[in-house]
C-alpha atoms as a PDB file:
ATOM      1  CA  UNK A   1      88.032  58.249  98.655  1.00  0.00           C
ATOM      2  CA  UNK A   2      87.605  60.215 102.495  1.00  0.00           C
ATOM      3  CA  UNK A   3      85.708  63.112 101.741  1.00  0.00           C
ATOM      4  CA  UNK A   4      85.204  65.773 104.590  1.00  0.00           C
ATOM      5  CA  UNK A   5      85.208  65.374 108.231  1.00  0.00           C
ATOM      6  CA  UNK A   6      84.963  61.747 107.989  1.00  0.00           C
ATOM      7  CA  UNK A   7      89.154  62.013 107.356  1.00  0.00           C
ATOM      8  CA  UNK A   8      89.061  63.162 111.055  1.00  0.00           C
ATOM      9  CA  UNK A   9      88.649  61.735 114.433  1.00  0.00           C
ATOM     10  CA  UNK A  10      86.298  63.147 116.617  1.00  0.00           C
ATOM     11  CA  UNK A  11      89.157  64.643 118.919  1.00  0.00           C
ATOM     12  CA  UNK A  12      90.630  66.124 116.297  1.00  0.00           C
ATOM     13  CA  UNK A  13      87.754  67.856 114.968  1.00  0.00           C
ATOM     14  CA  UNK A  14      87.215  69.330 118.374  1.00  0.00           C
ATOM     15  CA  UNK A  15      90.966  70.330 118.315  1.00  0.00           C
ATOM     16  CA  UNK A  16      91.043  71.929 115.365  1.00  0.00           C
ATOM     17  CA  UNK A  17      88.012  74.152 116.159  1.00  0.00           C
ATOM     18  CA  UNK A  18      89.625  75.211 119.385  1.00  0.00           C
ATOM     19  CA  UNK A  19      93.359  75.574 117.763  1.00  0.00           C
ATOM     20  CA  UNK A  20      92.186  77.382 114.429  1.00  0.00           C
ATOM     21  CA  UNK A  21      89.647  80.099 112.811  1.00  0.00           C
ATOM     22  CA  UNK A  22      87.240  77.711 110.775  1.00  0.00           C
ATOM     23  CA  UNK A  23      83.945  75.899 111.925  1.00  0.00           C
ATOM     24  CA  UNK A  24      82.862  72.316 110.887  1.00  0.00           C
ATOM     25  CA  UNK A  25      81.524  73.766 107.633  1.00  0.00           C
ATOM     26  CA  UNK A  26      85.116  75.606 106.881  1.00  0.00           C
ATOM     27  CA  UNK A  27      87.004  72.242 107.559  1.00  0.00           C
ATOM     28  CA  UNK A  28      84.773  70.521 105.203  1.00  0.00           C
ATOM     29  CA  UNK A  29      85.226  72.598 102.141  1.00  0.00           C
ATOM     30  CA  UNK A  30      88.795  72.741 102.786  1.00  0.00           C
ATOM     31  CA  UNK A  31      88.736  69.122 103.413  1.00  0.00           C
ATOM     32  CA  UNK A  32      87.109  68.400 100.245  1.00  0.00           C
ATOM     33  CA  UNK A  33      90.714  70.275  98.239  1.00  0.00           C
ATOM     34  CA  UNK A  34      92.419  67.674 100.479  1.00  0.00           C
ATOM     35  CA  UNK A  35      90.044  64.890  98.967  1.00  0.00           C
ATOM     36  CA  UNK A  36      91.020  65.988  94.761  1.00  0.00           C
ATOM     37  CA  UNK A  37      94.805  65.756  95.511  1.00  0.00           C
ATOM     38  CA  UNK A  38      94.482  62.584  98.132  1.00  0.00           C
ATOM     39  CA  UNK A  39      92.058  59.963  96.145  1.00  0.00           C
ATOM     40  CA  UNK A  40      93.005  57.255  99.007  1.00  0.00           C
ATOM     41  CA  UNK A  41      89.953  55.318 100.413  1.00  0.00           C
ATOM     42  CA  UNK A  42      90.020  56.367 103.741  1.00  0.00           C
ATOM     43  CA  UNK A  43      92.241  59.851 102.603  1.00  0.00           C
ATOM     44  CA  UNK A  44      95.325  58.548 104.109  1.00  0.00           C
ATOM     45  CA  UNK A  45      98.321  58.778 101.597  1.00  0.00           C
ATOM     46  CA  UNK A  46      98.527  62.416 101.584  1.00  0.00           C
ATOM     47  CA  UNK A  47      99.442  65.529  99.809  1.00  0.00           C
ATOM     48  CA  UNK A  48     103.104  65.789  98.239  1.00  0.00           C
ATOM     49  CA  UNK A  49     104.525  69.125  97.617  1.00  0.00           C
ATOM     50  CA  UNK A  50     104.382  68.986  94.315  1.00  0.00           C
ATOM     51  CA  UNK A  51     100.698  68.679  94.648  1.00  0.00           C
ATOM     52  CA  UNK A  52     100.084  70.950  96.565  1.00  0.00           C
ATOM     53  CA  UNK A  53     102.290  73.622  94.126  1.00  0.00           C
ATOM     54  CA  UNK A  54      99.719  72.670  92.149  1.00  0.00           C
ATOM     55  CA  UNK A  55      96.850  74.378  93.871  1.00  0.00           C
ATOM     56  CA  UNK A  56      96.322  77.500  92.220  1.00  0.00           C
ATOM     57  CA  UNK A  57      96.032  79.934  94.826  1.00  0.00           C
ATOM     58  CA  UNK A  58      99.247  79.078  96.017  1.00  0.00           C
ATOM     59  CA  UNK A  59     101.197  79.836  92.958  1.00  0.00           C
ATOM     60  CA  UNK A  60     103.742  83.077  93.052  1.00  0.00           C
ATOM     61  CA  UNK A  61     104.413  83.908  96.458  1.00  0.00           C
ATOM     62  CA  UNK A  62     107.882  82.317  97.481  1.00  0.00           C
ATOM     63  CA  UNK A  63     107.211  81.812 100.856  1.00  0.00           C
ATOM     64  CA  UNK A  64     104.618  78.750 100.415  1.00  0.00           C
ATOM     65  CA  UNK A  65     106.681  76.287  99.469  1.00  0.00           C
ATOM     66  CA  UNK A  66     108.913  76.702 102.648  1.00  0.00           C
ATOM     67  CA  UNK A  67     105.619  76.900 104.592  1.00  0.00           C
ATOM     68  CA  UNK A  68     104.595  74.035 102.971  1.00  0.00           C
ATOM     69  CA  UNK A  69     107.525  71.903 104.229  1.00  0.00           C
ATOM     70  CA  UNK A  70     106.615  73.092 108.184  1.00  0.00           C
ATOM     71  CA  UNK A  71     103.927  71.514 107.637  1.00  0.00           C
ATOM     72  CA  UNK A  72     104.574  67.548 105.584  1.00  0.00           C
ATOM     73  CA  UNK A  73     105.343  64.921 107.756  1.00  0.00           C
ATOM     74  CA  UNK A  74     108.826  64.346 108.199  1.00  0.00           C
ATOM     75  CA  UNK A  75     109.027  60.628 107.637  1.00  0.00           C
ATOM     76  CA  UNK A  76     106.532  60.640 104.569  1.00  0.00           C
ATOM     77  CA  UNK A  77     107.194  63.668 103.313  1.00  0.00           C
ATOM     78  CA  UNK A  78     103.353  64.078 102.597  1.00  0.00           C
ATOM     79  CA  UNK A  79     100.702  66.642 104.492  1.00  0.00           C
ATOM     80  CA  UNK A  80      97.808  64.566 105.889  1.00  0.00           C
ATOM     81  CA  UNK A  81      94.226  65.820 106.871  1.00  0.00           C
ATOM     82  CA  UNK A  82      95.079  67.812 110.064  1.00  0.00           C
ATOM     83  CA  UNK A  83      98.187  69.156 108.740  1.00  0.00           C
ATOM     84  CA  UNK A  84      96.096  70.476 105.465  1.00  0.00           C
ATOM     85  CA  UNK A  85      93.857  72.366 107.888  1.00  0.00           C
ATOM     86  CA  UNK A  86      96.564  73.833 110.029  1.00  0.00           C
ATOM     87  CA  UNK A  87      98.811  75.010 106.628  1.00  0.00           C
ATOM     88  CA  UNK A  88      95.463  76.955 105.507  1.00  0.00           C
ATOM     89  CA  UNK A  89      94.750  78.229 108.872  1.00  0.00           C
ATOM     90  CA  UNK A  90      98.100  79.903 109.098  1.00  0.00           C
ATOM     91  CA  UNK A  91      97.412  81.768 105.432  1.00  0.00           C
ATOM     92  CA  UNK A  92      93.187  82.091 105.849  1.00  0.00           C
ATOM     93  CA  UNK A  93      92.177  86.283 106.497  1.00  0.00           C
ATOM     94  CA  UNK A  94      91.172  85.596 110.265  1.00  0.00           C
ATOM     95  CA  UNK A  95      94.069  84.112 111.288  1.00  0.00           C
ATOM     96  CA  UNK A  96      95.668  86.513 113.684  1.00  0.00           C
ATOM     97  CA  UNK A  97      98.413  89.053 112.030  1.00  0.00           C
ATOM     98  CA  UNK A  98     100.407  87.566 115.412  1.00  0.00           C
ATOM     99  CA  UNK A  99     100.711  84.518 114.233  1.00  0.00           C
ATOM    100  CA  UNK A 100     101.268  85.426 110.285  1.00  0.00           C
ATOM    101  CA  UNK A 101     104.180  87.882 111.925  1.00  0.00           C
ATOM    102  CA  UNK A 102     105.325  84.404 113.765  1.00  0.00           C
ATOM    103  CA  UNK A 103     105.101  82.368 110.698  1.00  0.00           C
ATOM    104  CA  UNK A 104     107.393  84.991 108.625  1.00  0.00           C
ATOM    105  CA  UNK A 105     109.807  84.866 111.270  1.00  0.00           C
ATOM    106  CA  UNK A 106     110.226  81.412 110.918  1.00  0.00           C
ATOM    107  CA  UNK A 107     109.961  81.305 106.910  1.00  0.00           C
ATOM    108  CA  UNK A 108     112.685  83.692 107.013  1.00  0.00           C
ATOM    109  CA  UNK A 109     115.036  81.645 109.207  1.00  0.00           C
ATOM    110  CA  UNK A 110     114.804  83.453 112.373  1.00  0.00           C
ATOM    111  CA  UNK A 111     115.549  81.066 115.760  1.00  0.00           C
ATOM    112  CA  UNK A 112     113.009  80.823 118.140  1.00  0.00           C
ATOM    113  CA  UNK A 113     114.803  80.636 120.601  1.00  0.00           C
ATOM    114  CA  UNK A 114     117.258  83.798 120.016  1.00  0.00           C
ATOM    115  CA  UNK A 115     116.019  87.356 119.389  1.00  0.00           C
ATOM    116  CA  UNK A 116     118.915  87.540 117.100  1.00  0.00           C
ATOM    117  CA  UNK A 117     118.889  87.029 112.802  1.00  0.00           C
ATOM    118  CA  UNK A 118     121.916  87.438 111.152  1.00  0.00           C
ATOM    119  CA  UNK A 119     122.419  89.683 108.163  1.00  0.00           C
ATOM    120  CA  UNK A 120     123.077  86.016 106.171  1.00  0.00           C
ATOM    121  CA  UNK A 121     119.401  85.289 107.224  1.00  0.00           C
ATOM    122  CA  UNK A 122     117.829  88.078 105.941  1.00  0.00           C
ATOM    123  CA  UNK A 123     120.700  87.658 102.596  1.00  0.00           C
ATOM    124  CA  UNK A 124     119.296  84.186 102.261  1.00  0.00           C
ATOM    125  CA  UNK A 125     115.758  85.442 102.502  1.00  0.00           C
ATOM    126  CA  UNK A 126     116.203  88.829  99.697  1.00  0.00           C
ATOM    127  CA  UNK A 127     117.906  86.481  97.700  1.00  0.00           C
ATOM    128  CA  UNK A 128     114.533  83.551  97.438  1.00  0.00           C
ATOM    129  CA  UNK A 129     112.443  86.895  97.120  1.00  0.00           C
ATOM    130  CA  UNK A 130     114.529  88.771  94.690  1.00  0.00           C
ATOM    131  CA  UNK A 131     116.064  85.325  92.689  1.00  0.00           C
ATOM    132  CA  UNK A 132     116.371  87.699  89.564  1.00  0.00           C
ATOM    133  CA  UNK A 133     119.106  89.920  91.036  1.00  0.00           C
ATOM    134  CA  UNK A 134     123.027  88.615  91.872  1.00  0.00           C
ATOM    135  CA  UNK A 135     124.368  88.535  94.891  1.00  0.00           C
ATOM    136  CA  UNK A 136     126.061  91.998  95.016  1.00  0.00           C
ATOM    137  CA  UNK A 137     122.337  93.667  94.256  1.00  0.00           C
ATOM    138  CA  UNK A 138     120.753  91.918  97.053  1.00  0.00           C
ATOM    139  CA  UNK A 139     123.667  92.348  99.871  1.00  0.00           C
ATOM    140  CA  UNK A 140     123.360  96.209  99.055  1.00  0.00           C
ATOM    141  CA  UNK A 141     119.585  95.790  99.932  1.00  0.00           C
ATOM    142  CA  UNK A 142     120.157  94.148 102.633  1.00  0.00           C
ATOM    143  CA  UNK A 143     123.084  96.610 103.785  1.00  0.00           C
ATOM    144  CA  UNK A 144     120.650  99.679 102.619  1.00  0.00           C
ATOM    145  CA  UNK A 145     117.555  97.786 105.018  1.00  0.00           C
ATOM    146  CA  UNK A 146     119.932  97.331 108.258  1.00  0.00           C
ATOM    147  CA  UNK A 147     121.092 101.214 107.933  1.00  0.00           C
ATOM    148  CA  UNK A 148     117.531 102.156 107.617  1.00  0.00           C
ATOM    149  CA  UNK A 149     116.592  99.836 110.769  1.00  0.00           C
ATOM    150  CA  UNK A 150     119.896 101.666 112.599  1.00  0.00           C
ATOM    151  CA  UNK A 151     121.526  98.025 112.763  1.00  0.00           C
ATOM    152  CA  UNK A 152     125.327  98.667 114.270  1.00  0.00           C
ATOM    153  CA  UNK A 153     126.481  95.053 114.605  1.00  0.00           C
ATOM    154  CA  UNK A 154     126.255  91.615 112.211  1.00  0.00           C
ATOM    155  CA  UNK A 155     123.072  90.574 114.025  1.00  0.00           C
ATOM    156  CA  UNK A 156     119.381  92.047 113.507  1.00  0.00           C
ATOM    157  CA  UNK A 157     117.026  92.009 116.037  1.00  0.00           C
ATOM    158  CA  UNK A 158     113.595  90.192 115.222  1.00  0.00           C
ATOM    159  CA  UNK A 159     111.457  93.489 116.567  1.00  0.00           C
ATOM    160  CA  UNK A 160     114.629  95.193 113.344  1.00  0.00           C
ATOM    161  CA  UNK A 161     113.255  92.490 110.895  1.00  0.00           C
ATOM    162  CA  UNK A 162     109.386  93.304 111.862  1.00  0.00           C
ATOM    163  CA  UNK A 163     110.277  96.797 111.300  1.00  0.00           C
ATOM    164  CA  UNK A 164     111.838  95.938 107.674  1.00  0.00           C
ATOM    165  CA  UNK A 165     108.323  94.811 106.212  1.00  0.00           C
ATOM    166  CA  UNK A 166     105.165  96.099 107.065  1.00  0.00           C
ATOM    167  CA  UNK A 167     101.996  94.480 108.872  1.00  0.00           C
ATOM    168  CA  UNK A 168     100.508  94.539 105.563  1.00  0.00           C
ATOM    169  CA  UNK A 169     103.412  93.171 103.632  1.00  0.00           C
ATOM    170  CA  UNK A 170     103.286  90.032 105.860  1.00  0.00           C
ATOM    171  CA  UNK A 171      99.165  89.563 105.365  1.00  0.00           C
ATOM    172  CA  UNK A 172      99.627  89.703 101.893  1.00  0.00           C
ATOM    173  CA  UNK A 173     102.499  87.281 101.932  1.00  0.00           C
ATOM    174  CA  UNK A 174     100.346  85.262 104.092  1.00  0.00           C
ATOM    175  CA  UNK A 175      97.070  85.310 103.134  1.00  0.00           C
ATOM    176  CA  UNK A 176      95.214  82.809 100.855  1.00  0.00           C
ATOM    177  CA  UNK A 177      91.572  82.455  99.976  1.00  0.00           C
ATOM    178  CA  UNK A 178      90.291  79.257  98.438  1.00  0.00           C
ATOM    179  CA  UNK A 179      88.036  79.199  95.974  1.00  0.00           C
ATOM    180  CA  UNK A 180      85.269  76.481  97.241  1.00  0.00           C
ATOM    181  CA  UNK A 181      84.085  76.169  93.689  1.00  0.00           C
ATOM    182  CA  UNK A 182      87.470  74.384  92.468  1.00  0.00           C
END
């Protein structure tokens, strides 16, 4: 079974130090999660979803599993090594609140490319948040949100959606510590 850094090349050790907020040491713990859920020799089948569902401090917040799914390879459908670090990198304390506001915009369904999210978005997103209420409850939250962000049109800005939820909303939607005694 790969156990820490060994399930890394060199390069991509040095990568991921320059690309994320943990040291060699970090990696290693983190790496040795990777290791219980991927008993391969070398490490190198990978981490299904359900798998990782499993891990305990990812349990109850309904954005993981979407984040989860930026982050499996698309052929396999599995999250290898590197891809483990970079998923826990997004949700560790460090991480910058720019890129955890970045990440919710995407988890949410907003285009990168546009500065536009339609009120369907942010329907689609109440609704996975709030899956105990029907439809007409959530579109009057939604319609109650886009009067209280001044929206005048179908579309919401992404700087309106920011506004909706605040910085610490999003750190606490994003934010996982792992327990390296597990």
């Amino acid at each position: 079974m790969g156990n820490g850094l060994s399930q890394l090349t060199p390069k991509q050790i040095k990568q991921l130090k320059e690309d994320t907020v943990f040291t060699e040491d970090d990696m290693a713990n983190i790496l040795k999660r990777y290791s219980y859920f991927d008993k391969s020799e070398k490490g190198d089948e990978g981490v299904g979803i359900d798998e990782m569902l499993e891990i305990p401090e990812l349990r109850g917040n309904y954005l993981i599993e979407r984040l989860i799914w930026l982050f499996l390879d698309p052929k396999s459908k599995r999250m290898f090594a590197e891809q483990f670090l970079r998923f826990f990198n997004v949700l560790h304390p460090k991480t910058s609140h720019e890129v955890k506001k970045y990440t919710f915009l995407i988890l949410i369904g907003a285009n990168d490319e546009e500065d536009i999210v339609s009120k369907e978005q942010v329907f689609r997103w109440y609704k996975s948040s709030f899956r105990n209420l029907n439809d007409n409850q959530v579109l009057a939250m939604v319609e109650n949100v886009c009067e209280r962000v001044d929206v005048k049109n179908e579309k919401l800005t992404k700087e309106n959606i920011l506004n909706m939820i605040t910085d610490e909303e999003v750190n606490v939607l994003l934010t996982v510590e792992l327990d390296n005694n597990i």
